[in-house]
Protein backbone atom coordinates (compact mmCIF):
# COMPACT_ATOMS: atom_id res chain seq x y z
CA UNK A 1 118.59 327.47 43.59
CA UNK A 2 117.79 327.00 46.98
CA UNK A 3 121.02 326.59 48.78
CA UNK A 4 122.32 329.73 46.49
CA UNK A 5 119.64 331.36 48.04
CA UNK A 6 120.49 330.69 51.92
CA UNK A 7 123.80 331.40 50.91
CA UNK A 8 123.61 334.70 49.13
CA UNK A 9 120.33 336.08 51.72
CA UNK A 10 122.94 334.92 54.56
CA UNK A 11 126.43 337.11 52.82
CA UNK A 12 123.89 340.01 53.36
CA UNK A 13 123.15 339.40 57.45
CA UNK A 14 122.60 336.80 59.91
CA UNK A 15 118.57 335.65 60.36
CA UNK A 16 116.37 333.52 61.40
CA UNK A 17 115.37 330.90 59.54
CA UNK A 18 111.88 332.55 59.70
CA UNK A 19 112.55 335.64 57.33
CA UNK A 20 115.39 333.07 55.73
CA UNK A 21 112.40 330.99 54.79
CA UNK A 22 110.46 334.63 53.99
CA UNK A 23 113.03 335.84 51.69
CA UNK A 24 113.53 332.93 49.67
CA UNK A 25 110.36 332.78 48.95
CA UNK A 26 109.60 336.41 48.21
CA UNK A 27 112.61 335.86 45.39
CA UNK A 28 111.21 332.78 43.78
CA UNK A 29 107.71 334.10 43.91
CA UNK A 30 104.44 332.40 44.54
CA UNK A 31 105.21 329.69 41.97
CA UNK A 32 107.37 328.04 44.09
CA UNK A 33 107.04 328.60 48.01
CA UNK A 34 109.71 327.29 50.41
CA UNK A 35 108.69 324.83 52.91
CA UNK A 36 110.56 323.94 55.92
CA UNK A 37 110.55 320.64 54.36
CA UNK A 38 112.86 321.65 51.71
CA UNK A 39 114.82 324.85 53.61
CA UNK A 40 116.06 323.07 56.93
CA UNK A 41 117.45 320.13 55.08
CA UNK A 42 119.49 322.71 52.92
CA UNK A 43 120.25 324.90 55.49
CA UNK A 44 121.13 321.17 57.63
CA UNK A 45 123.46 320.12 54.15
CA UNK A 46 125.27 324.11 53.97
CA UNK A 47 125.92 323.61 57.82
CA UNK A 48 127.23 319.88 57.18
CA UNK A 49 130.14 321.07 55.15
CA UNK A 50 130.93 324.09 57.47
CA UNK A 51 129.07 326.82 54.98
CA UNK A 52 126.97 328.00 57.50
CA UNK A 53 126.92 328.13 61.59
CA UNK A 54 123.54 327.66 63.70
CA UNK A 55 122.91 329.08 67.01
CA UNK A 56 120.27 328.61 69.08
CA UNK A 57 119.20 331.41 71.13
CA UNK A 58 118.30 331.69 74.66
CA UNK A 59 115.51 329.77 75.12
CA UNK A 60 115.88 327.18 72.05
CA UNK A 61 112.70 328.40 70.53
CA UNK A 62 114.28 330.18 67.52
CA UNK A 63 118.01 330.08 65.90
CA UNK A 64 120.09 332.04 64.66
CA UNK A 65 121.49 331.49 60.99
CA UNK A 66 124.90 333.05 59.64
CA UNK A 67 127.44 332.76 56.86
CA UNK A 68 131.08 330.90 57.96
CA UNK A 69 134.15 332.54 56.14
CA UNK A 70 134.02 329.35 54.33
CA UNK A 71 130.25 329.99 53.56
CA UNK A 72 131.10 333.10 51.97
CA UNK A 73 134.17 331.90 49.76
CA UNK A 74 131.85 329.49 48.64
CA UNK A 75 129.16 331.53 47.59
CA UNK A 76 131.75 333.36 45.47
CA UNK A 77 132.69 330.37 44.20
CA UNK A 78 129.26 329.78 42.56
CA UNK A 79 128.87 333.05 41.73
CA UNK A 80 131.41 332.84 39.10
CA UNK A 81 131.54 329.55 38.45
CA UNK A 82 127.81 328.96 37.90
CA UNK A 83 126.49 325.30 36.75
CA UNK A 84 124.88 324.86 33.40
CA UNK A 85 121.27 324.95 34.56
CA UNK A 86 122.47 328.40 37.01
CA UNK A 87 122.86 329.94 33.18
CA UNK A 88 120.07 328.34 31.16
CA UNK A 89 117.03 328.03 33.29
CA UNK A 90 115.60 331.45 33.73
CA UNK A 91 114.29 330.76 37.03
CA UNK A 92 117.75 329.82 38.26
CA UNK A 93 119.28 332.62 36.10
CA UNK A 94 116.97 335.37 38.13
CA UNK A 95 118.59 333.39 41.98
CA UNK A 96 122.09 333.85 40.53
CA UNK A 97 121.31 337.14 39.26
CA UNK A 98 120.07 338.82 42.55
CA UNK A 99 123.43 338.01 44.30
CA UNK A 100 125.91 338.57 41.17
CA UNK A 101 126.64 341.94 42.83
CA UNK A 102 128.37 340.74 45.26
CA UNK A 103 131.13 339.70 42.89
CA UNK A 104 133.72 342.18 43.19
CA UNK A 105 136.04 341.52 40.36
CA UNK A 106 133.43 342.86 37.50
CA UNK A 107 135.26 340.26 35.16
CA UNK A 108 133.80 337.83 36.69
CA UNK A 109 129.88 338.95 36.82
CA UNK A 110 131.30 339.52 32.75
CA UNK A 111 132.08 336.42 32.15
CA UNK A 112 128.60 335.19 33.90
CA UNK A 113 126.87 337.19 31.56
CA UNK A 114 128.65 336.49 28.67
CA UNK A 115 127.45 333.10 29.08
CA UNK A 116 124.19 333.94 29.38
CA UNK A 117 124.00 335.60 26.54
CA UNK A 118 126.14 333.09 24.80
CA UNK A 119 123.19 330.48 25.24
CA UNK A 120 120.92 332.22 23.40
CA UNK A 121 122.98 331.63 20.73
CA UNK A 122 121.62 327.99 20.64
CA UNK A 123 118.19 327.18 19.32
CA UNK A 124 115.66 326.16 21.23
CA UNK A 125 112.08 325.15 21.51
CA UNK A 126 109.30 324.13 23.98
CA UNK A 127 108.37 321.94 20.95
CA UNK A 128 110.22 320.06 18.27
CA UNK A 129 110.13 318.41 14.89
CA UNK A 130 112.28 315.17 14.69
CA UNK A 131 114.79 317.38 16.46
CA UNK A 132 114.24 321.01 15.14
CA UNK A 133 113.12 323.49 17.25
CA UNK A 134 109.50 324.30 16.13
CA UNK A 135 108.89 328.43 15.85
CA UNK A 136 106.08 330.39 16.94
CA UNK A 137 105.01 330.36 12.46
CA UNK A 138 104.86 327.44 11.79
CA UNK A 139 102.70 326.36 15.28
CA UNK A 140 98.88 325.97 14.75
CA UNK A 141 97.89 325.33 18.08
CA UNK A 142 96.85 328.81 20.35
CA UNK A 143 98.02 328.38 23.33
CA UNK A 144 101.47 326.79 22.09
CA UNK A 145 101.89 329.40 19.85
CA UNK A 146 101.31 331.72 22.80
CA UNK A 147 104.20 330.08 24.73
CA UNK A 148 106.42 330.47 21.65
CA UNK A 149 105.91 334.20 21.36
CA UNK A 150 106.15 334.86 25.14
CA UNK A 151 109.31 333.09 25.59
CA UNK A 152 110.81 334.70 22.03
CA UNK A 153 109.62 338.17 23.61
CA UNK A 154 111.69 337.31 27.22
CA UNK A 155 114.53 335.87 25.05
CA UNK A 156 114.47 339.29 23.01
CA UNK A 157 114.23 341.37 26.04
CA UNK A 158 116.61 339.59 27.97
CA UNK A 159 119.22 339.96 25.22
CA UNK A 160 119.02 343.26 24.94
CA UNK A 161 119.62 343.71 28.95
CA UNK A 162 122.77 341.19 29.05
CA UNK A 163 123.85 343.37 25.92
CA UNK A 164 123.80 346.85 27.66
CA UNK A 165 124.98 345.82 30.90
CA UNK A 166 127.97 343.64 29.28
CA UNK A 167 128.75 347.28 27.23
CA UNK A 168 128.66 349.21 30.89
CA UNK A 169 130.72 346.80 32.52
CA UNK A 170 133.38 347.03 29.89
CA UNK A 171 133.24 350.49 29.76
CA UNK A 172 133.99 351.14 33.41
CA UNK A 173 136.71 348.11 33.02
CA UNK A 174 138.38 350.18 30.08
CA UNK A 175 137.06 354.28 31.49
């Protein structure tokens, strides 16, 4: 999640790594906060294989962070070729998500999509019974039950976005 990030806040505009760092975080929330401990290692790794350039500025007290042409291709590249966990961890789902736009073949944010909503297909559970998924019914416990029904309410809302934006996509692929 976090090197999708630098890439996709860096395909919008060079920065600092200051409001880098600000972005980020502002994206994943207050759940998870992004230290320098974790973004100047990634942003160190992206620069490593020539995905992003570094430049100090006059001074050397702050530097300057921007995409390489090879930075942007591969953003693109994970854009529509997300991993696994990109598609079924929400959290991950909402990073790829905020830069999908900047797909321009709408067959490929499509096919993203698709297999998002293609893994809800498959049941799942925060809690199972020698291997079934366990439902909201048949839990007795409160707060578990609680989970159950708030996830099956995201899952149900979520669906029902992926559905109508899948339907606009193909009708301005087919208007």
């Amino acid at each position: 999640m976090l090197e999708l990030s630098i890439l996709g806040f860096l395909y919008e505009e060079p920065m600092h790594a200051y409001e880098l760092r600000s972005r980020i975080s502002g994206l994943s929330g207050h759940i998870r906060p992004v230290s320098d401990g974790a973004l100047y290692p990634a942003v160190d790794r992206l620069r490593k294989a020539g995905f992003v350039d570094k430049q100090e500025e006059p001074g050397g007290k702050r530097q300057m962070l921007s995409l390489t042409g090879a930075g942007r291709e591969e953003l693109l590249r994970r854009l529509r070729e997300p991993a696994e966990l990109e598609i079924t961890d929400r959290d991950s789902f909402l990073v790829l998500l905020a830069f999908l736009g900047y797909l321009p073949d709408p067959a490929d944010q499509l096919r993203v999509l698709r297999r998002r909503l293609a893994f809800y297909d498959q049941p799942a559970s925060y809690f199972y019974d020698r291997g079934r998924p366990m439902r909201s019914a048949e839990m007795t416990d409160r707060f578990r039950k609680g989970m159950l029904t708030i996830a099956a309410a995201t899952k149900r809302a979520d669906m029902d976005w992926l559905r109508t934006e899948i339907a606009a996509l193909e009708a301005a692929a087919t208007g």
